[in-house]
Protein backbone atom coordinates (compact mmCIF):
# COMPACT_ATOMS: atom_id res chain seq x y z
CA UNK A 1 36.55 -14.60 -12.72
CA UNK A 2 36.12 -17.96 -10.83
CA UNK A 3 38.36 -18.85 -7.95
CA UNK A 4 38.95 -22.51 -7.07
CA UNK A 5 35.92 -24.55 -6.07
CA UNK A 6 33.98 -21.94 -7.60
CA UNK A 7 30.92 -22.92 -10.04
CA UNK A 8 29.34 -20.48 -12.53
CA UNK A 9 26.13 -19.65 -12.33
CA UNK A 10 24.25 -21.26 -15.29
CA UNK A 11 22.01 -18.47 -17.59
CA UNK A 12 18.63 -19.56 -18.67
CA UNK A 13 18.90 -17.39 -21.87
CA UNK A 14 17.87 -20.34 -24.30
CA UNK A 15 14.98 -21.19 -21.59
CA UNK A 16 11.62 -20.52 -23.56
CA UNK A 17 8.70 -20.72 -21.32
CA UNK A 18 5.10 -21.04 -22.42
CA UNK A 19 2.56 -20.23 -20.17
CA UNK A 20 -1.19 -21.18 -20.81
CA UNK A 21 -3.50 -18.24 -21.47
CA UNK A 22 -4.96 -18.77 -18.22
CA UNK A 23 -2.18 -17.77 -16.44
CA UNK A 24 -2.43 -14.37 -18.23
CA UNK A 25 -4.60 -13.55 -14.76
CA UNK A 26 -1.48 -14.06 -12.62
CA UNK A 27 -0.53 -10.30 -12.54
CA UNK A 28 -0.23 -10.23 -8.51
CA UNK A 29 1.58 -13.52 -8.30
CA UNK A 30 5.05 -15.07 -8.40
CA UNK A 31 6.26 -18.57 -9.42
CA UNK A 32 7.89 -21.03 -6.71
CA UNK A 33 9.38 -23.48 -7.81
CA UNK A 34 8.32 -26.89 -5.33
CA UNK A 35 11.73 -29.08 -7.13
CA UNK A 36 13.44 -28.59 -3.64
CA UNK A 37 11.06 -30.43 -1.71
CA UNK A 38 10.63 -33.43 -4.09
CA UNK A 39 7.85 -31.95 -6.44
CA UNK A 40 8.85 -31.38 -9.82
CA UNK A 41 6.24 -28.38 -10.56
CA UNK A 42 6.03 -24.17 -10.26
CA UNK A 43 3.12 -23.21 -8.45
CA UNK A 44 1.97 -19.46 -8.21
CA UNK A 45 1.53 -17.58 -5.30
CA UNK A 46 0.42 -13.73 -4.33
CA UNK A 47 3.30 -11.61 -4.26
CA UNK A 48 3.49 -8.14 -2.50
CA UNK A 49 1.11 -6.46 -4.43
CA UNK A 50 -1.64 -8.86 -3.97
CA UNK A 51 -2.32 -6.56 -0.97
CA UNK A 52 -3.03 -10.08 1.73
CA UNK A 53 -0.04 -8.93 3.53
CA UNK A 54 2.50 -11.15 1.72
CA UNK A 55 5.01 -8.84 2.19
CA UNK A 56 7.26 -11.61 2.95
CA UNK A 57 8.64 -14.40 1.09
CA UNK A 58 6.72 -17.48 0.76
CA UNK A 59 7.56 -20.43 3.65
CA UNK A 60 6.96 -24.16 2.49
CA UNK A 61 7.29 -26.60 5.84
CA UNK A 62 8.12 -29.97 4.98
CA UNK A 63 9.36 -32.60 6.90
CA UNK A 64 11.77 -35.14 5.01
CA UNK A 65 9.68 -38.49 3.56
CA UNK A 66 6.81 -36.63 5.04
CA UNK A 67 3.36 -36.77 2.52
CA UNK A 68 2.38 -32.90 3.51
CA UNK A 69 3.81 -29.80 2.55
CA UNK A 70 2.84 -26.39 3.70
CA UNK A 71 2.62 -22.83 1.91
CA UNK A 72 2.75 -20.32 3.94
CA UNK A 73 2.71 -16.72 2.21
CA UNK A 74 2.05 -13.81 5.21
CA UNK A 75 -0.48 -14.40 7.49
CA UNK A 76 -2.89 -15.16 5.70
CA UNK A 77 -2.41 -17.51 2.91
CA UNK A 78 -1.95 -20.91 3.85
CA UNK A 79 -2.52 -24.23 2.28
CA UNK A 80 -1.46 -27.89 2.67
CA UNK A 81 -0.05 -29.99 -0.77
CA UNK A 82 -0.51 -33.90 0.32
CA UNK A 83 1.37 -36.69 -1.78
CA UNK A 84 -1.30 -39.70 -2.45
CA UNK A 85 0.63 -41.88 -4.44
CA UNK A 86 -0.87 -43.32 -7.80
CA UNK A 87 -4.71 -42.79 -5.35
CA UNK A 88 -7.07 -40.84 -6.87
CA UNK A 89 -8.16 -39.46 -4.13
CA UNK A 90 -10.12 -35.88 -5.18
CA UNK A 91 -13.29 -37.95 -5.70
CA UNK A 92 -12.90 -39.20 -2.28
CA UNK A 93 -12.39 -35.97 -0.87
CA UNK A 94 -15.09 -34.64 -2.34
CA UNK A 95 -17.67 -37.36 -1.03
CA UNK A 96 -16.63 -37.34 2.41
CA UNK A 97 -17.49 -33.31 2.23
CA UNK A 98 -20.84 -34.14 1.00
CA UNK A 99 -21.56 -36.89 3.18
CA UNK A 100 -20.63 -35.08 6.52
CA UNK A 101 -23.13 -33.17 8.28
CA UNK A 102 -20.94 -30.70 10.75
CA UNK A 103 -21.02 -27.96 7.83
CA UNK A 104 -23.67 -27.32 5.23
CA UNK A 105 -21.29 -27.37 1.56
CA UNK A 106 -21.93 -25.11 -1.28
CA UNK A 107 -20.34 -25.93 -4.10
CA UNK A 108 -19.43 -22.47 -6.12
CA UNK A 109 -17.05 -23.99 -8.37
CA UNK A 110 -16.81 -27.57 -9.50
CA UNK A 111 -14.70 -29.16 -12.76
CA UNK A 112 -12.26 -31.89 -13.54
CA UNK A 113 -9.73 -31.97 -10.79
CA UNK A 114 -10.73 -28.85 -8.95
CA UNK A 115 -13.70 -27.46 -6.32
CA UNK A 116 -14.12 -24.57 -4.75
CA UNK A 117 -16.76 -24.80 -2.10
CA UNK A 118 -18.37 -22.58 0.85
CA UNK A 119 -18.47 -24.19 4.29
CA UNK A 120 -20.99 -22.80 6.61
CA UNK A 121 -21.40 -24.21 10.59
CA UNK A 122 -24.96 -26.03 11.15
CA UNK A 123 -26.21 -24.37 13.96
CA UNK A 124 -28.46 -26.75 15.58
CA UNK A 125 -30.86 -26.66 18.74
CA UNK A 126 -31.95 -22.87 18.49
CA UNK A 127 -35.04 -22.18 16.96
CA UNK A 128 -33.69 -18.64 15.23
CA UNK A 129 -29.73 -19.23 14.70
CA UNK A 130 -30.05 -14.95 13.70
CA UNK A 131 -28.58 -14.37 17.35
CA UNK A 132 -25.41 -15.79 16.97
CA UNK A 133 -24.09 -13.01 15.85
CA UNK A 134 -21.08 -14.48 14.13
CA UNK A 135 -21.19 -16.58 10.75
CA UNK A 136 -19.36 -19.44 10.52
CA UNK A 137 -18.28 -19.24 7.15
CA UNK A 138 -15.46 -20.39 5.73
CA UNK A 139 -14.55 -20.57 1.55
CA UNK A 140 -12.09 -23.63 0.69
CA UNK A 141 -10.15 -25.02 -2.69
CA UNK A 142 -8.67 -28.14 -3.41
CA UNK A 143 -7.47 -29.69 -6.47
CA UNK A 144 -5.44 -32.75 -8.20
CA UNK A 145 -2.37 -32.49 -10.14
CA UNK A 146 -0.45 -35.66 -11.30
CA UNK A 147 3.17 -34.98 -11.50
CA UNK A 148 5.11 -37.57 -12.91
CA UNK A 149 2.98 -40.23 -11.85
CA UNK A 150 2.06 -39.05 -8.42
CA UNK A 151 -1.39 -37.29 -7.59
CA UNK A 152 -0.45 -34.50 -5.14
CA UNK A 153 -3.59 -32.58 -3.18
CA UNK A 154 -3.64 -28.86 -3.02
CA UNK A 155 -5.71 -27.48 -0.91
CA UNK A 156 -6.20 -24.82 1.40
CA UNK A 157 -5.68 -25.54 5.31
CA UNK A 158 -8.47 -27.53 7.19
CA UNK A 159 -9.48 -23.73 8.92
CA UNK A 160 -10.23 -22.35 5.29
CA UNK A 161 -10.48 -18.53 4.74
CA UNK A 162 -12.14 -15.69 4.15
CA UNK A 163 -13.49 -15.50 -0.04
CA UNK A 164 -11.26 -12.91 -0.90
CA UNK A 165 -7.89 -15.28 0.06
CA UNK A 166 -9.46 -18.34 -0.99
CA UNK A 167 -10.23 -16.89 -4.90
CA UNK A 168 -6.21 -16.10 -5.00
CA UNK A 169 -5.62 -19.74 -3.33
CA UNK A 170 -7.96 -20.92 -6.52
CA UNK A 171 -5.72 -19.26 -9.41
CA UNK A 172 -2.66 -20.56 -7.07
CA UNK A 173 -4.23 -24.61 -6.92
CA UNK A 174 -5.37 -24.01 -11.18
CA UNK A 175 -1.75 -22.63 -11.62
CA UNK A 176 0.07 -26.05 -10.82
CA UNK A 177 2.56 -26.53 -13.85
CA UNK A 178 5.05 -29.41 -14.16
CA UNK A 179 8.68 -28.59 -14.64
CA UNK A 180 9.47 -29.72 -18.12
CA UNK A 181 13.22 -30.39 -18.58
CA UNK A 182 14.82 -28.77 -21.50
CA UNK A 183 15.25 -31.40 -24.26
């Protein structure tokens, strides 16, 4: 029973939903959908039993006719989506990476629209970098998605993390699917 004013809540029982077989790996995630910030596309995230401490829901910070979003999911997962327009700006991306010389870049992972790379500190000026006793290592992913005409940038924050958060930020920046309207 509806009072005045009152919608009701629309069923998605005719809603059929194909997922691609790589998604199959998604046990641990969840879908969010990105529509109410302006991005017409489900990305997937780690849920709670991803075991990252995501016990919590996931955040998204966006400021209106802003070009970044953030994903925040815990403490620990955290990555940036940045609207580019019609640019295609991956290749870009990935050059500047190469051509700076801060961090030495490994590459683990490379493909059409999508890297996943290792970013380790040059330690410069000591003849036996051993005592430093910390490594400066940090794992990173970043990939291209056009959604209805717009390349978007997913990518995980300009800190990066450790590997074992960055392979569940990879399925989460492969898992970008745009939101089909029923026809």
């Amino acid at each position: 029973m509806l009072s005045c004013g009152e919608e009701q809540a629309k069923t998605n029982d005719d809603l059929k939903v194909e997922y691609p077989e790589e998604l199959n790996e998604l046990d641990n995630f969840e879908a969010l959908s990105l529509k109410p910030y302006n991005i017409n596309a489900l990305i997937y995230v780690p849920d709670a039993t991803a075991n990252i401490g995501a016990s919590t829901a996931p955040e998204i910070i966006h400021e209106p006719n802003d070009y970044k979003w953030e994903i925040k999911v815990g403490q620990n997962f955290h990555m940036t989506i940045e609207d580019w327009g019609d640019e295609n700006v991956l290749k870009d991306h990935l050059d500047e990476l190469e051509n700076q010389s801060v961090y030495a870049i490994e590459f683990l992972e490379k493909e059409d629209g999508f890297a996943y790379y290792k970013a380790s500190l040059n330690v410069k000026g000591q003849e036996d970098n051993n005592s430093v006793g910390v490594d400066h290592v940090t794992y990173h992913v970043v990939a291209q998605h056009s959604i209805e005409g717009v390349n978007y940038l997913f990518k995980t924050n300009k800190d990066g993390h450790q590997k074992p958060i960055t392979d569940l930020m990879a399925k989460s920046v492969k898992s970008v699917q745009p939101i089909s309207e029923p026809s």
